[in-house]
Protein backbone atom coordinates (compact mmCIF):
# COMPACT_ATOMS: atom_id res chain seq x y z
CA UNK A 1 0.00 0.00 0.00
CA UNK A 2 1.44 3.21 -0.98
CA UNK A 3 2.04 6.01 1.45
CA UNK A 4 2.32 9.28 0.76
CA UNK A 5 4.92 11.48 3.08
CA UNK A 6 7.89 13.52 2.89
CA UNK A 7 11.01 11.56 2.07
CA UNK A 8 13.67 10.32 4.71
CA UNK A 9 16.79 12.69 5.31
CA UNK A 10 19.76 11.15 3.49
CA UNK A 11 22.17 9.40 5.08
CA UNK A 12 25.38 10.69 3.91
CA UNK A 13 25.49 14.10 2.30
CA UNK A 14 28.85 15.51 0.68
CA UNK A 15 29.40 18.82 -0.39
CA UNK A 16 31.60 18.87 -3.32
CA UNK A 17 33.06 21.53 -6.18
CA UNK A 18 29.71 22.39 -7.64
CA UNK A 19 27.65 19.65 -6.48
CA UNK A 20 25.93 17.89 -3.59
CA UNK A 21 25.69 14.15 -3.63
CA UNK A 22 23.66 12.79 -0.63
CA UNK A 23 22.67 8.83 -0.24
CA UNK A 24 19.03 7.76 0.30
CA UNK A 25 17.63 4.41 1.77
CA UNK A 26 13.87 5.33 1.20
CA UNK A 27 10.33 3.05 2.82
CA UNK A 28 8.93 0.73 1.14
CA UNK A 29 5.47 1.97 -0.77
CA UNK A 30 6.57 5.63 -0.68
CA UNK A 31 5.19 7.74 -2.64
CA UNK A 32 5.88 11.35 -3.27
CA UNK A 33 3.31 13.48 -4.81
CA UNK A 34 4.41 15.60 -8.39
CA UNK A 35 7.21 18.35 -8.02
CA UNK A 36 10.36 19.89 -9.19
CA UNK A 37 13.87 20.46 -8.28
CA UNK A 38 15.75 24.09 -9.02
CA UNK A 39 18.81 22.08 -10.16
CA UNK A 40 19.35 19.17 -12.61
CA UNK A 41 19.38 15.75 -10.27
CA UNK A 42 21.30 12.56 -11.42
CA UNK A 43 20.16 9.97 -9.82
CA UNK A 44 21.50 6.26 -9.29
CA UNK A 45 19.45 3.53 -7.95
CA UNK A 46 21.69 0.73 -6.08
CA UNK A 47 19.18 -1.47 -4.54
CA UNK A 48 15.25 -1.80 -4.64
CA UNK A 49 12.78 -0.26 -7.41
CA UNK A 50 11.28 3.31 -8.76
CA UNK A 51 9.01 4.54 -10.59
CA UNK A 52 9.51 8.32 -11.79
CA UNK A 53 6.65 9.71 -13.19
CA UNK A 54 6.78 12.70 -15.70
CA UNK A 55 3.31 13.62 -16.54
CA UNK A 56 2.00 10.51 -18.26
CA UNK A 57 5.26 8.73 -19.15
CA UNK A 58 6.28 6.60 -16.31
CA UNK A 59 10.39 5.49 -16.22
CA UNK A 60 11.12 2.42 -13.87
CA UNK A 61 14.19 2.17 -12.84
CA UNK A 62 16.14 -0.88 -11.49
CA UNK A 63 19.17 -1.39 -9.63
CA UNK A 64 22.23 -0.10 -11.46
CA UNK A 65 20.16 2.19 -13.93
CA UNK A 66 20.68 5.90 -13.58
CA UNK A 67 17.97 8.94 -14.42
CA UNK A 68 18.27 12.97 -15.08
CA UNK A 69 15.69 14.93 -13.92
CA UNK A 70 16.27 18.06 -15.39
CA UNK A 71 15.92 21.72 -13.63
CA UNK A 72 12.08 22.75 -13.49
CA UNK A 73 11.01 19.09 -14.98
CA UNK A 74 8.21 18.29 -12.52
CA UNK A 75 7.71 14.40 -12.14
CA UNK A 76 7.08 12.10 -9.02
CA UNK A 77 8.28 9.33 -7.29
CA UNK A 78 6.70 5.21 -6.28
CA UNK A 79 9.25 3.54 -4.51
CA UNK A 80 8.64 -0.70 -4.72
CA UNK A 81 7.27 -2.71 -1.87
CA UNK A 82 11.58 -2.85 -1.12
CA UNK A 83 11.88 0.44 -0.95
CA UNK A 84 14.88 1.40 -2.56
CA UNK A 85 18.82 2.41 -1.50
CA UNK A 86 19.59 5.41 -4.14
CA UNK A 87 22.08 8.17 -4.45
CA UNK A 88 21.59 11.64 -5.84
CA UNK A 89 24.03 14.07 -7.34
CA UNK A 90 22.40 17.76 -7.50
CA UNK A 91 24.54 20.18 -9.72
CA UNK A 92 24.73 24.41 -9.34
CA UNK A 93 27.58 25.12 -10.95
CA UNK A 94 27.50 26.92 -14.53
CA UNK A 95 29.19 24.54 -16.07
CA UNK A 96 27.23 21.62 -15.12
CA UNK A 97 23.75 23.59 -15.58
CA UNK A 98 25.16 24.58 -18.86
CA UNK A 99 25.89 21.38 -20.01
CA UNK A 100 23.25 19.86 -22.18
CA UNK A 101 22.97 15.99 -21.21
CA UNK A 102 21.41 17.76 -18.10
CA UNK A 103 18.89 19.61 -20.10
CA UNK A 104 16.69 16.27 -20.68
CA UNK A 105 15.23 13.50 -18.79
CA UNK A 106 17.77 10.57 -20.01
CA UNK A 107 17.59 7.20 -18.40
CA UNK A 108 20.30 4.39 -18.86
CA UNK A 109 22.57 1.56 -17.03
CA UNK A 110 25.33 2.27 -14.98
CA UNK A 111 28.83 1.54 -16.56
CA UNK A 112 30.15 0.27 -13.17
CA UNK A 113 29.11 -2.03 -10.29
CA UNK A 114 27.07 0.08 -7.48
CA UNK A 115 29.44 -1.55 -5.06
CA UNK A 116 32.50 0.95 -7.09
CA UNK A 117 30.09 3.88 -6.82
CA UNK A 118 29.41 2.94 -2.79
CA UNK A 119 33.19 2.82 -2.35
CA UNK A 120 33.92 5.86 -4.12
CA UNK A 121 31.06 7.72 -1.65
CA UNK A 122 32.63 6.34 1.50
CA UNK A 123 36.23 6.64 1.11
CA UNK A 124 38.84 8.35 2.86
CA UNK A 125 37.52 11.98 3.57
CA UNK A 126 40.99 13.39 1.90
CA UNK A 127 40.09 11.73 -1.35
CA UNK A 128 36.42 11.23 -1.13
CA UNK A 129 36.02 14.60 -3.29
CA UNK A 130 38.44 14.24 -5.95
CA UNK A 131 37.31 11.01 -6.07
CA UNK A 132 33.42 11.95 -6.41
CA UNK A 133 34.37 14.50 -8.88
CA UNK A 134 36.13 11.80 -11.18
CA UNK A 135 32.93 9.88 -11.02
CA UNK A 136 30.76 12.75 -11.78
CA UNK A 137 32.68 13.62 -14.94
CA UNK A 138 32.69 10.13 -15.76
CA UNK A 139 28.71 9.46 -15.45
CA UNK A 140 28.33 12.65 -17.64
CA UNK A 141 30.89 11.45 -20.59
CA UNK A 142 28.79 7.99 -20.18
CA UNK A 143 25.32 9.81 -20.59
CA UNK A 144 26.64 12.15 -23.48
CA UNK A 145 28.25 9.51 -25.72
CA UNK A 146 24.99 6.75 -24.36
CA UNK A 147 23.03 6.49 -27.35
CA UNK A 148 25.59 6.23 -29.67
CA UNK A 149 27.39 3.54 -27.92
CA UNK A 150 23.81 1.37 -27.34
CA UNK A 151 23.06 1.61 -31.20
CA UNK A 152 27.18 -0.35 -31.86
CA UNK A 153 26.22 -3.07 -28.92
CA UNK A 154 25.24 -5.84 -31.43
CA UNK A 155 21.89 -7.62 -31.02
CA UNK A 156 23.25 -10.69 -30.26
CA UNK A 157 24.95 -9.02 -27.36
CA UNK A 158 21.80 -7.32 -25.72
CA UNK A 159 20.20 -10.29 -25.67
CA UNK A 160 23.02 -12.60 -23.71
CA UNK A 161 23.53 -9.09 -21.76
CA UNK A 162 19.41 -9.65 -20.59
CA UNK A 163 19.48 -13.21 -20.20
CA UNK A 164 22.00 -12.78 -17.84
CA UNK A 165 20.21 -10.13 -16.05
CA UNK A 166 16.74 -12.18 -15.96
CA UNK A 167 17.99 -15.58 -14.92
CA UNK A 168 19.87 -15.22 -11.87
CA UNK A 169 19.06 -18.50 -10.34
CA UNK A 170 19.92 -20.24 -13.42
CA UNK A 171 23.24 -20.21 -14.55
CA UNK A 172 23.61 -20.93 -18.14
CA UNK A 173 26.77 -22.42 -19.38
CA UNK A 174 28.47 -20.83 -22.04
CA UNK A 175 27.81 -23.11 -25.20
CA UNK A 176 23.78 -22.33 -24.25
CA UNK A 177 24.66 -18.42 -24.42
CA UNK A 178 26.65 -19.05 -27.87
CA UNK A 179 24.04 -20.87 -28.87
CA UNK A 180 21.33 -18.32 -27.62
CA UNK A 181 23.84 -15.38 -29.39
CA UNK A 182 24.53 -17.56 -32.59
CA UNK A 183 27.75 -16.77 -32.62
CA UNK A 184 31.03 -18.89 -31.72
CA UNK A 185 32.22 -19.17 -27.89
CA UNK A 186 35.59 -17.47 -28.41
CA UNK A 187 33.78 -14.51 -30.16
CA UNK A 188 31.62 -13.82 -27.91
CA UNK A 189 33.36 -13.77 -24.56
CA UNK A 190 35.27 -10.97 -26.24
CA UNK A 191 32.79 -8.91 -28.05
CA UNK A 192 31.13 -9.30 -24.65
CA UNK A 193 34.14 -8.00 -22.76
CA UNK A 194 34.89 -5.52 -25.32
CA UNK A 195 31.55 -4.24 -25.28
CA UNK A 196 30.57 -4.23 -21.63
CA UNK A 197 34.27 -3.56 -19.81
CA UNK A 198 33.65 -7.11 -17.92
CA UNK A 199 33.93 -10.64 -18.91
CA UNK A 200 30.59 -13.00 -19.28
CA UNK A 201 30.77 -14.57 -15.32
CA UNK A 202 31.95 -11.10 -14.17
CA UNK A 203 28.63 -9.45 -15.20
CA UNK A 204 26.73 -12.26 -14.08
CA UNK A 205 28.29 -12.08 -10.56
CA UNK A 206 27.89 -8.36 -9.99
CA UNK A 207 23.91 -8.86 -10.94
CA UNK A 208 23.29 -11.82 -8.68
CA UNK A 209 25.20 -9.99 -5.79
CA UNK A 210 22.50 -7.08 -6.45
CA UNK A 211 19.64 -9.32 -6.21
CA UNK A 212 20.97 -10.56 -3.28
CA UNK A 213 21.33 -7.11 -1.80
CA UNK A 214 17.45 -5.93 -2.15
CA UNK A 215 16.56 -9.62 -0.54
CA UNK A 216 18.99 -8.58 2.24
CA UNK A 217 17.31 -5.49 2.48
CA UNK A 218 13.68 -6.62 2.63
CA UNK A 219 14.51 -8.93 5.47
CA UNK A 220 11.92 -11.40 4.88
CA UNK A 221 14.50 -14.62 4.04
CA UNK A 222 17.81 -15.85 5.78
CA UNK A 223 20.96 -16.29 4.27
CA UNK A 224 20.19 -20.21 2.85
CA UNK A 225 17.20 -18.90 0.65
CA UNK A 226 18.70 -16.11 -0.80
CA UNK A 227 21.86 -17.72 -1.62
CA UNK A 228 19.74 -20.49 -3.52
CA UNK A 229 17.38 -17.91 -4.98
CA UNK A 230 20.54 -16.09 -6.18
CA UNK A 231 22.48 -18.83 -8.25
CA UNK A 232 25.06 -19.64 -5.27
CA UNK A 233 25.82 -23.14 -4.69
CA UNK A 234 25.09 -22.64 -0.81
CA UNK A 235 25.19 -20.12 2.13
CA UNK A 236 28.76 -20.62 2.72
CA UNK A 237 29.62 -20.12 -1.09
CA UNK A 238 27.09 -16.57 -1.25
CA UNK A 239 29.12 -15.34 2.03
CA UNK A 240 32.22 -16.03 0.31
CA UNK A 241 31.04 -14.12 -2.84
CA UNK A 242 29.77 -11.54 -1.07
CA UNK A 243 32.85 -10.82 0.51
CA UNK A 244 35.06 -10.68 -2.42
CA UNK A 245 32.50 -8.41 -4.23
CA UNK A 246 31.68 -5.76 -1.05
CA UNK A 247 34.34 -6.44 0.98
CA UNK A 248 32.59 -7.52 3.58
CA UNK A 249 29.99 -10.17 5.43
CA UNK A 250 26.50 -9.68 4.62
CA UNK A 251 26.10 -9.48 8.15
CA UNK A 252 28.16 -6.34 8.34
CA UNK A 253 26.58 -5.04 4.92
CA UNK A 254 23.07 -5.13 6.83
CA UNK A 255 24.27 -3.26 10.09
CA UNK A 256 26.31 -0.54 8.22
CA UNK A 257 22.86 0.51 7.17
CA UNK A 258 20.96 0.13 10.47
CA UNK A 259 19.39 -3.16 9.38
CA UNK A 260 21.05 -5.70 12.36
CA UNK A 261 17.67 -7.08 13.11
CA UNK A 262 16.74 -8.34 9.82
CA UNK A 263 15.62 -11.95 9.84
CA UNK A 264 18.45 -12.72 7.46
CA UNK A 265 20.96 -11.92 10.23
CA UNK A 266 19.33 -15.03 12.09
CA UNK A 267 19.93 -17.74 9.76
């Protein structure tokens, strides 16, 4: 049931060189009503589901998608019976508001893993801005060249690239993906790598270790079932993955962000 209130207060905020980047986990079934923001808004989602809402056309986004709202666009907000874990990057500078990729509601993946973008917003206060600022310039060369890039990933590519995504808990072996692209093995690992900057199982990893992050997050399954509903052999195999991907438990991933009573912490 949807619920219609003012969103939570972030819970990191960073001031940087003509930006402010502040990190959301928002309630499940929120809802907020149609408005608009004075400055253009990036926004990444990095666990849970959205719905933004501009007029009549309605954008979901996913983990690991990103969306411009553009200065004075007015749109709204339905956050998934998850909720959802997002971060926001609000520019006033000229020379952001100038720039035109800012000027229009785009909507598109994220080039990296959450988990990098995470990292990047928590390091080591000395670096944390430079650091952010890289990103930012990076996420706004991605959007600009976007389009151009999507139109030279080859159909047979999108379509391993999605089966991947939708099948977590099945994990295909390669000859079913060649056969699936109908292309050889060899050539597709590396128009796969070449296109997508990671190899076949490396993409397949990151989105599994997603999934498992909005189960985490709901709280409604140990450790066994989501490690099974994810594609991992076992609990002790998804901590292990976990680990390596996050760098750390997925005990200590749920009380970083006040969630030490979930069920899953029980199992």
């Amino acid at each position: 049931m949807l619920q219609t209130m003012t969103p939570v207060s972030p819970i990191c905020q960073i001031n940087c060189h003509g930006f402010l980047v502040r990190e959301f986990v928002q309630p499940p079934g929120l809802s907020i009503l149609p408005h608009a923001h004075q400055e253009p808004t990036l926004v990444v989602v990095v666990s849970g589901a959205v719905v933004d809402s501009f007029g009549m056309h309605e954008l979901p986004l996913a983990p690991g998608e990103l969306l411009v709202r553009p200065a004075g666009e007015e749109h709204a907000h339905e956050y998934g019976a998850e909720g959802a874990h997002v971060v926001a990057f609000s520019f006033s500078e000229t020379r952001f508001l100038e720039q035109p990729v800012l000027q229009h509601v785009r909507h598109r993946s994220l080039s990296i893993g959450t988990h990098v973008l995470l990292q990047e917003l928590h390091a080591e206060e000395t670096e944390r801005q430079l650091v952010l600022a890289c990103r930012v310039a990076e996420l706004l060369e991605d959007l600009t060249g976007a389009r151009l890039r999507e139109r030279t990933v080859p159909g047979f590519l999108l379509r391993v690239r999605d089966a991947l995504r939708d099948r977590l808990a099945y994990k295909a072996s390669l000859q079913e993906l060649s056969e699936l692209a109908g292309v050889h093995e060899g050539h597709l690992t590396r128009a796969f790598r070449a296109a997508f900057h990671v190899s076949i199982g490396e993409y397949a990893r990151e989105r599994r270790i997603e999934r498992a992050e909005r189960l985490l997050a709901q709280g409604r399954r140990a450790l066994s079932e989501i490690a099974l509903d994810c594609g991992f052999f076992d609990q002790s195999h998804f901590i292990r993955a976990f680990h390596r991907a996050r760098g750390m438990t997925p005990t200590r991933w749920l009380q970083m962000r006040g969630l030490s009573n979930r069920k899953s912490l029980r199992a």
